[in-house]
Protein backbone atom coordinates (compact mmCIF):
# COMPACT_ATOMS: atom_id res chain seq x y z
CA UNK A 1 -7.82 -190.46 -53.24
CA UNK A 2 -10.14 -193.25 -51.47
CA UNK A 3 -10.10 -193.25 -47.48
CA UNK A 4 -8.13 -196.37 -47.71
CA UNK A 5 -5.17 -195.24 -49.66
CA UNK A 6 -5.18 -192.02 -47.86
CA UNK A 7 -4.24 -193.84 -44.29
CA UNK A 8 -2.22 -196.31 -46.18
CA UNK A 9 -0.14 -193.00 -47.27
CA UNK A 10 -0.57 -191.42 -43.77
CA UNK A 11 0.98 -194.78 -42.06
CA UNK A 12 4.04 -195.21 -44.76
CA UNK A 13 4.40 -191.08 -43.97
CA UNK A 14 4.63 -192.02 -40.22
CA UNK A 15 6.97 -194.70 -40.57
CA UNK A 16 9.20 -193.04 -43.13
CA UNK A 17 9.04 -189.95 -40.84
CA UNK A 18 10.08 -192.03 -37.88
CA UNK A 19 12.74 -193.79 -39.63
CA UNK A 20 14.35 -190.62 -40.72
CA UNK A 21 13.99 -189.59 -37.23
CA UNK A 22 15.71 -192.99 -35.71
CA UNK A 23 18.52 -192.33 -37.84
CA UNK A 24 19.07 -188.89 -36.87
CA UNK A 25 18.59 -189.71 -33.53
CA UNK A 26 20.79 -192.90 -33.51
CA UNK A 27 24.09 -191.19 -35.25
CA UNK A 28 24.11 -188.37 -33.09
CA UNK A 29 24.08 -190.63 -30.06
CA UNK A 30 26.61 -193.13 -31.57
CA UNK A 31 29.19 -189.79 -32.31
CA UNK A 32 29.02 -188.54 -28.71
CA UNK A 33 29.62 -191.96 -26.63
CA UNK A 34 33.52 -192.72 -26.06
CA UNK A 35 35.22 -194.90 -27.75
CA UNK A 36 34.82 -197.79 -24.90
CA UNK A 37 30.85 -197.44 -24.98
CA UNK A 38 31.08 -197.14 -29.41
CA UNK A 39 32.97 -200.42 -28.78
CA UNK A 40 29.95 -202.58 -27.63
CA UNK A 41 28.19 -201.62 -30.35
CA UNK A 42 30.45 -202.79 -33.08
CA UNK A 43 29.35 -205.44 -35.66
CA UNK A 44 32.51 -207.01 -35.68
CA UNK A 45 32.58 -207.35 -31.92
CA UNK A 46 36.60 -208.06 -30.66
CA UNK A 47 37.82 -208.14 -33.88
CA UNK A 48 38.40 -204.28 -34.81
CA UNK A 49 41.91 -203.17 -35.95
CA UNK A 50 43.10 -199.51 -34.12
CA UNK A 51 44.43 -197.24 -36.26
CA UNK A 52 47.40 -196.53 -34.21
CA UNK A 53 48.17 -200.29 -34.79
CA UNK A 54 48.44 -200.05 -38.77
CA UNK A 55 52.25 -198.72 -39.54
CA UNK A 56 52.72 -196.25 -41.79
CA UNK A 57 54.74 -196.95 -44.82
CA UNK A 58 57.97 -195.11 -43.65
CA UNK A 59 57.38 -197.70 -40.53
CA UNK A 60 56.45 -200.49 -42.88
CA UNK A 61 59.77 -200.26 -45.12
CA UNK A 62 62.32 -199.19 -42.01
CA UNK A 63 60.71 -202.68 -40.38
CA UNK A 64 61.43 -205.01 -43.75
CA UNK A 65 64.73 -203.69 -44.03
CA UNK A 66 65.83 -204.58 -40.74
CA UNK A 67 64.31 -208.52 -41.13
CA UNK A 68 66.48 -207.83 -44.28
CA UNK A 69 69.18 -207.10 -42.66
CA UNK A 70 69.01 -209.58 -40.10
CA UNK A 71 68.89 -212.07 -42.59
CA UNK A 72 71.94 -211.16 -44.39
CA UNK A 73 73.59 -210.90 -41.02
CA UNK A 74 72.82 -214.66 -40.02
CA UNK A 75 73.57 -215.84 -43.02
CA UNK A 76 77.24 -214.11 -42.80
CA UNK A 77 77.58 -215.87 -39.66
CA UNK A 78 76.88 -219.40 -40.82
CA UNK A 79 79.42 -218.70 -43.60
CA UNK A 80 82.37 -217.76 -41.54
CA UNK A 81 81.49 -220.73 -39.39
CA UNK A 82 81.88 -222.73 -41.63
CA UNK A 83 84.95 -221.10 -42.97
CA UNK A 84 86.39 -221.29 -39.25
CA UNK A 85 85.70 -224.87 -39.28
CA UNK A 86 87.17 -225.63 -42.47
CA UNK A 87 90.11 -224.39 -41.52
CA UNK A 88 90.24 -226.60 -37.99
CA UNK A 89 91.31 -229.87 -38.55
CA UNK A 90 91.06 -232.31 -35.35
CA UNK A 91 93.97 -234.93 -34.55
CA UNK A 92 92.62 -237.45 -36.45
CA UNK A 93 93.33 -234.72 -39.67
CA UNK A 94 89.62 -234.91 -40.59
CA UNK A 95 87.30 -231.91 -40.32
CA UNK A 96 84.88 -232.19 -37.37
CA UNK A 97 82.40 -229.18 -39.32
CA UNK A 98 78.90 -231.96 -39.00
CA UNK A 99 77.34 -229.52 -36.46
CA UNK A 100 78.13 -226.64 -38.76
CA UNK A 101 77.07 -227.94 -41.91
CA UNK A 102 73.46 -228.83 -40.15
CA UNK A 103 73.79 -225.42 -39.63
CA UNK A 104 74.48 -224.00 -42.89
CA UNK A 105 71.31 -225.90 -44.40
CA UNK A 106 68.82 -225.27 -42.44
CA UNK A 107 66.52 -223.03 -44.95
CA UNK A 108 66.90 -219.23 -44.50
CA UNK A 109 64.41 -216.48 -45.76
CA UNK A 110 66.79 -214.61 -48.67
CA UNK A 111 64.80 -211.43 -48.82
CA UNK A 112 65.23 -209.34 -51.78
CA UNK A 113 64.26 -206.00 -52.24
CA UNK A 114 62.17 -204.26 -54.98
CA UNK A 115 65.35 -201.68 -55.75
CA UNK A 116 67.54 -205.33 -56.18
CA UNK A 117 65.16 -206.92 -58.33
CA UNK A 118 64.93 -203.73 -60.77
CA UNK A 119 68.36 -203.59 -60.72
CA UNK A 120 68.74 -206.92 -62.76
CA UNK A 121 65.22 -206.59 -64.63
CA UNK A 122 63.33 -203.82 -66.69
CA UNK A 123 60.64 -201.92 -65.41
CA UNK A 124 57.38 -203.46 -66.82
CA UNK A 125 55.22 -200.96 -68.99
CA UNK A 126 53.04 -200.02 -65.90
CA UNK A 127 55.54 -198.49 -63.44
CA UNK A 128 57.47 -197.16 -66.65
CA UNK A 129 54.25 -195.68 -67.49
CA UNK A 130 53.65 -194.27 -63.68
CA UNK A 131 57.22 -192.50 -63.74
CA UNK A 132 56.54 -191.28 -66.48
CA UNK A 133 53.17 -189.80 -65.08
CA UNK A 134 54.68 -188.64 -62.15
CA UNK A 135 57.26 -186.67 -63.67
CA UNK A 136 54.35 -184.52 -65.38
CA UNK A 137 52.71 -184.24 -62.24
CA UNK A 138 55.63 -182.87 -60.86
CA UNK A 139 56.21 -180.36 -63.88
CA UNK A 140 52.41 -179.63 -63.82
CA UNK A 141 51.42 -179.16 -60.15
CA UNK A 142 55.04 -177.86 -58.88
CA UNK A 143 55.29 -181.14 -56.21
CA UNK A 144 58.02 -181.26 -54.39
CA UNK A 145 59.99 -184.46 -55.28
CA UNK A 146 61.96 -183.99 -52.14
CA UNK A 147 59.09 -183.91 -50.27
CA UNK A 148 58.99 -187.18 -47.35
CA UNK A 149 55.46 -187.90 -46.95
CA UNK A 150 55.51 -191.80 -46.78
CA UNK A 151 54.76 -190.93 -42.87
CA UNK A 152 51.61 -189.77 -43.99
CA UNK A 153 50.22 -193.08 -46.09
CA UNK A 154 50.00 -197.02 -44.93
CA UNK A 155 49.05 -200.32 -46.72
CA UNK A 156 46.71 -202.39 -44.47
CA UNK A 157 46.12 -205.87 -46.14
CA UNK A 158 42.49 -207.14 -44.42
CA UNK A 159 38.97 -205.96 -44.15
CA UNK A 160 37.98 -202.68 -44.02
CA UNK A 161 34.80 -202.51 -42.19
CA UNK A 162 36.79 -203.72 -38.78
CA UNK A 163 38.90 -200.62 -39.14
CA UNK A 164 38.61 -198.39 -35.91
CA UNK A 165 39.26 -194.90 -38.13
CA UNK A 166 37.76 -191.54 -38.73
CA UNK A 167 36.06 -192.86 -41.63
CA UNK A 168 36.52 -195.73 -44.44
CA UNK A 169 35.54 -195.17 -47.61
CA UNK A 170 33.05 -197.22 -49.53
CA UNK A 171 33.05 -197.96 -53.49
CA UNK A 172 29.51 -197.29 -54.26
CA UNK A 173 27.01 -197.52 -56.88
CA UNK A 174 25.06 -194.31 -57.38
CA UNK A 175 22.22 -195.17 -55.91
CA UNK A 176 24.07 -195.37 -52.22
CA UNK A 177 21.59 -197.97 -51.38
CA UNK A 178 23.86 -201.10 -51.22
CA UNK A 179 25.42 -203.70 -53.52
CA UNK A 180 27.69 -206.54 -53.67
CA UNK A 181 31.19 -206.66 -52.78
CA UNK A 182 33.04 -204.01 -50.16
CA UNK A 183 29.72 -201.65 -50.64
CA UNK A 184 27.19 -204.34 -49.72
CA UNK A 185 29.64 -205.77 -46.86
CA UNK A 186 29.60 -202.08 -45.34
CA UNK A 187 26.31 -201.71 -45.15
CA UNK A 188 25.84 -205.09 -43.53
CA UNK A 189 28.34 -203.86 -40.96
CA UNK A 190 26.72 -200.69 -40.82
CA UNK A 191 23.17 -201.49 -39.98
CA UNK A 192 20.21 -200.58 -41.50
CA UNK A 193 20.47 -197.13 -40.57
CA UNK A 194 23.22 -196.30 -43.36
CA UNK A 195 20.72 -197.04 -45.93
CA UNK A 196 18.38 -195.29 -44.37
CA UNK A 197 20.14 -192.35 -44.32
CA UNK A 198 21.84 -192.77 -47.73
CA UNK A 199 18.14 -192.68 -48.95
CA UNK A 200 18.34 -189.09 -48.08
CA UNK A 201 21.50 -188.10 -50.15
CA UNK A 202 19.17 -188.65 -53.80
CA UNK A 203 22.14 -190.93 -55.08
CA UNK A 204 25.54 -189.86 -56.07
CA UNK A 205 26.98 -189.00 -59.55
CA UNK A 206 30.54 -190.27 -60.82
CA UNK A 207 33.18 -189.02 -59.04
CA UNK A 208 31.36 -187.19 -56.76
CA UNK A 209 31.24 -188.21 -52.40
CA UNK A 210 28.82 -188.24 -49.49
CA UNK A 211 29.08 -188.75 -45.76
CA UNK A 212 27.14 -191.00 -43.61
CA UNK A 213 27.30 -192.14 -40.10
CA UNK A 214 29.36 -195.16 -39.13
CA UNK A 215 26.49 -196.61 -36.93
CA UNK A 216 27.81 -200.25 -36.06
CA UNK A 217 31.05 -200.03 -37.83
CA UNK A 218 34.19 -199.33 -36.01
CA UNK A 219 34.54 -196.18 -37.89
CA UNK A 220 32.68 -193.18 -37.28
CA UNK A 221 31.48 -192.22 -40.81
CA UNK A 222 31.17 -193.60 -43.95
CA UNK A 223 32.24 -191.95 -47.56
CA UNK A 224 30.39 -192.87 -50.29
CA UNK A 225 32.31 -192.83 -53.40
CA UNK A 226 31.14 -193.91 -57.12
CA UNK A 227 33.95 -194.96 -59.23
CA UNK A 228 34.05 -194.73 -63.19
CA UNK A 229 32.82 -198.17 -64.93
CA UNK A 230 35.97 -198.65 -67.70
CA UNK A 231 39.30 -196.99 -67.36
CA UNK A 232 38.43 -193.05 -67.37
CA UNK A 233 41.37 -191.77 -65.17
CA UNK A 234 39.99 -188.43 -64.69
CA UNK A 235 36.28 -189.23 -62.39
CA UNK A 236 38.65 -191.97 -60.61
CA UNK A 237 41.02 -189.62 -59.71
CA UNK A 238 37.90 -187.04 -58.65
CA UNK A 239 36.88 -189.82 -56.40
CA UNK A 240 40.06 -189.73 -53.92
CA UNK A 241 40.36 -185.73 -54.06
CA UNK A 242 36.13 -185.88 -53.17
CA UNK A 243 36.35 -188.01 -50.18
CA UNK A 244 39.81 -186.34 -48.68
CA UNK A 245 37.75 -182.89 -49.44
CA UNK A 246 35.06 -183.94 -46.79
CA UNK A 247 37.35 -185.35 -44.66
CA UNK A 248 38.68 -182.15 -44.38
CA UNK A 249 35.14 -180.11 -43.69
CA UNK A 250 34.64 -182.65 -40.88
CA UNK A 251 37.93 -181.89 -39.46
CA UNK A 252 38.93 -185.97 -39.47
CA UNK A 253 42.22 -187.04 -39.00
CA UNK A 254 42.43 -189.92 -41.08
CA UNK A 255 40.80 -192.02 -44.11
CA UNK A 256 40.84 -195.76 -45.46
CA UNK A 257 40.30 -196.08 -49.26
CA UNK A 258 39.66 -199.48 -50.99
CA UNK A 259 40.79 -200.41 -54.73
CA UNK A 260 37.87 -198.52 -56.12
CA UNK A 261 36.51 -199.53 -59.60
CA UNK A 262 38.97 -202.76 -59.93
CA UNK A 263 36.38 -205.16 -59.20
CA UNK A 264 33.16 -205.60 -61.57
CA UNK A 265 33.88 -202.30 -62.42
CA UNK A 266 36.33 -203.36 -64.65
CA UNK A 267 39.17 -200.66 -63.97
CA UNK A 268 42.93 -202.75 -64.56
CA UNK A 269 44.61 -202.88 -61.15
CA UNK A 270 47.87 -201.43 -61.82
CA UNK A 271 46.28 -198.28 -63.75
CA UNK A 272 44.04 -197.94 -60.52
CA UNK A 273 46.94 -197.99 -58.55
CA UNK A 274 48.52 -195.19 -60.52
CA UNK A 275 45.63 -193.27 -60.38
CA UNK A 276 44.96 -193.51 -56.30
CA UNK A 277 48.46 -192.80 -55.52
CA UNK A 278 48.98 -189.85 -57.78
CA UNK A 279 45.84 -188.67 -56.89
CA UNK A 280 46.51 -188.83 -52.75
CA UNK A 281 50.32 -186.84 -53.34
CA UNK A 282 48.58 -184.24 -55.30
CA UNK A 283 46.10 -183.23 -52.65
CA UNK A 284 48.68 -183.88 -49.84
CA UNK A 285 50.54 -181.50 -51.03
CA UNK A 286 47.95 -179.25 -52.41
CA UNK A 287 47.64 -175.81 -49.43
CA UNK A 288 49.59 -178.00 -47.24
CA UNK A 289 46.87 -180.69 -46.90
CA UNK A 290 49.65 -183.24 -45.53
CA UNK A 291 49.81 -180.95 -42.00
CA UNK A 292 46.18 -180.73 -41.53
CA UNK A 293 45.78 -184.73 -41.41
CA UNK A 294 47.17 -187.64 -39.76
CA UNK A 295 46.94 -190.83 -42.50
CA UNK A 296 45.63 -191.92 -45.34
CA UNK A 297 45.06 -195.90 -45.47
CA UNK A 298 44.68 -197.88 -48.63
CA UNK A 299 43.20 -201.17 -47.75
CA UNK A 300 44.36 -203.75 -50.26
CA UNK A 301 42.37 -207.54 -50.45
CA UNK A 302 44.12 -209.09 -53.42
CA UNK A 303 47.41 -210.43 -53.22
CA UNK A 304 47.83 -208.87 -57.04
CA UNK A 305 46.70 -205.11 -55.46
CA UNK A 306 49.35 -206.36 -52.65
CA UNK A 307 52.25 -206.98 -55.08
CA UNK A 308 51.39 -203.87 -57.28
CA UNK A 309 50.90 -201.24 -54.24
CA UNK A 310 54.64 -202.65 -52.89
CA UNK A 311 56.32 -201.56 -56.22
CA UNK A 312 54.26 -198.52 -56.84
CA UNK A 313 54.48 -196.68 -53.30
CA UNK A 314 58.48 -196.26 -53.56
CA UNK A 315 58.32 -194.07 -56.48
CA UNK A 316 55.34 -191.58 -55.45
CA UNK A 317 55.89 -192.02 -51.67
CA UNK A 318 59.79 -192.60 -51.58
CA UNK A 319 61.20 -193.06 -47.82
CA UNK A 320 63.87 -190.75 -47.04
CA UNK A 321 65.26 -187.62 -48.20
CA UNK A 322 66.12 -188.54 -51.50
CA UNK A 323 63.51 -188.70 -53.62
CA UNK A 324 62.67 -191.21 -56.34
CA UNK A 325 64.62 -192.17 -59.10
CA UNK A 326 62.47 -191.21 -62.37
C-alpha cells in the first residue's frame, strides 16, 4: 500500500472510529437526561403525542358507546317532543309544533355499531377467515378466550415518529440503513446517529429485530423490524413476537408497531391485520407476558388499515368478560 492510501485509510479509520464513538457517546447521554431536558431535543419540537394520552381500546370502545348512546338519547327526546306537541292543539285548533319540527331536522350523527351492522350483513371472507384462525389459535396455544386484555392494546391513527413511548417500531429493509416510507421518515427524525449505529448491527434477516437508540425522536429506542416481501404469514408473524421479545430484555413498558409489509411490500391489509393481532394475543398471553408490560400501540395511517383494525380488534381483543362470538 502507497503512503497516500495508507493515511487516506488512517483518516477514514479516525473518522469511522470517532463516529462510532459519537454515537455511543450521544445515546447514553440522551437515555439518562429527564424527560423535560429529552424534550428540547426532539425533531418534532411541540408536536409529540404522550403515551398516557393515547386510550387504550377498552377506553376507546367504552368512549364510542357513550357518544352512541347520547345520540340515541337526543334523538328520543326530539321524538317525544314532537309527540307532546302533536298532541297540544292551541285555541285556534291548529298545532303550534314549528319550533319543534326545526328541531326534529336539524341533522343528527346516527352512529351504528360494528355488532349492528353484522347483524343485518355477512361477515366478508377476511374476518370469517380470522375467526376461523382464531379459533385454532385458541385450540393450539390453550388462550384463554375469556381472557380481557383490550386494556392492554390501543389504535393511534397519526405519525409514529412524534410518539413519546418506550420505543416505536420501524418496518425496515435489511440493510437497517434507511429507505422510503415510515423507515426513511424515522431515520430523518432520528438523526444521523441511528444510521450510524444501525451500521453496526451487519443488517437484519426476515423476521428477525434490532434495537437502536431513539436519539431525536420522542421515543427512546428504535426496533428494527424486516417484514416478509409477499404474503408469508409465518416471518410476519416472527416480526411482532421479535420486537415484543426485546422489549422485554430492556425491561420497556410499552411498544408502537406500524402496518408492517402492507406498503411496497405488497402484504394485503386485512391478512396483515390478522397476522399482527393474532400474533400480539399469542405472546400476551404467552408466561404471562400481558403483566410484565403496560401497552402495545398499533399506529394505523390509512383510513382502509383504520376501517379494518375497527372490525378486527373486537374479535381477538373483545371488551368485557364475555368473550368473542366465533
Amino acid at each position: 500500500m502507497g503512503i497516500f492510501w495508507w493515511h487516506i485509510y488512517l483518516y477514514m479509520g479516525n473518522i469511522l472510529g470517532q463516529n462510532m464513538k459519537d454515537w455511543k457517546v450521544e445515546k447514553a447521554r440522551i437515555l439518562a437526561l429527564t424527560v423535560e431536558e429529552r424534550r428540547k431535543l426532539y425533531t418534532c419540537r411541540e408536536e409529540f403525542v404522550k403515551i398516557e394520552n393515547v386510550p387504550t381500546w377498552a377506553e376507546q370502545v367504552k368512549s364510542e358507546e357513550e357518544k352512541q348512546v347520547n345520540s340515541e338519547e337526543e334523538k328520543k327526546t326530539v321524538e317525544d317532543d314532537e309527540k307532546n306537541c302533536a298532541e297540544n292543539v292551541d285555541v285556534g285548533g291548529e298545532k303550534s309544533c314549528d319550533s319543534v319540527k326545526d328541531d326534529a331536522t336539524t341533522p343528527t350523527c346516527d352512529v351504528k355499531t360494528d355488532t349492528e351492522s353484522t347483524a343485518v350483513e355477512n361477515d366478508p371472507d377476511w374476518i370469517k377467515q380470522l375467526k376461523a384462525d382464531f379459533v385454532k389459535d385458541i385450540e393450539e396455544f390453550k388462550l384463554d378466550a375469556k381472557l380481557n386484555l383490550s386494556s392492554k392494546v390501543s389504535v393511534f391513527v397519526g405519525d409514529i415518529t412524534k410518539l413519546e413511548i418506550d420505543g416505536i417500531v420501524n418496518a425496515a429493509n435489511n440493510s437497517l440503513l434507511g429507505g422510503g416510507g415510515v423507515d426513511g421518515a424515522i431515520h430523518r427524525a432520528a438523526g444521523k446517529l441511528l444510521y450510524l449505529e444501525n451500521k453496526t448491527h451487519d443488517g437484519c434477516d426476515d423476521g428477525e429485530a434490532k434495537l437502536s437508540g431513539g436519539y431525536h425522536l420522542p421515543a427512546k429506542y428504535v426496533v428494527s423490524t424486516v417484514g416478509p416481501r409477499g404474503e408469508h404469514p409465518d416471518v410476519l408473524s416472527r416480526c411482532y413476537t421479535s420486537c415484543l421479545t426485546l422489549l422485554l430484555e430492556k425491561s420497556l413498558k410499552n411498544i408502537a408497531f406500524p402496518c408492517i409489509s402492507t406498503g411496497v411490500y405488497g402484504y394485503p391489509n386485512t391478512a396483515a391485520c390478522n397476522v399482527a393481532l393474532r400474533s400480539v394475543r399469542r405472546w400476551l398471553e404467552e408466561e404471562g407476558n400481558h403483566e410484565k408490560i403496560d401497552k402495545v400501540v398499533f399506529c394505523l395511517f390509512l383510513q382502509k388499515d383504520q376501517d379494518i383494525y375497527k372490525k378486527m380488534l373486537p374479535i381477538v381483543f373483545p371488551v368485557g368478560p364475555q368473550p368473542a362470538k366465533l
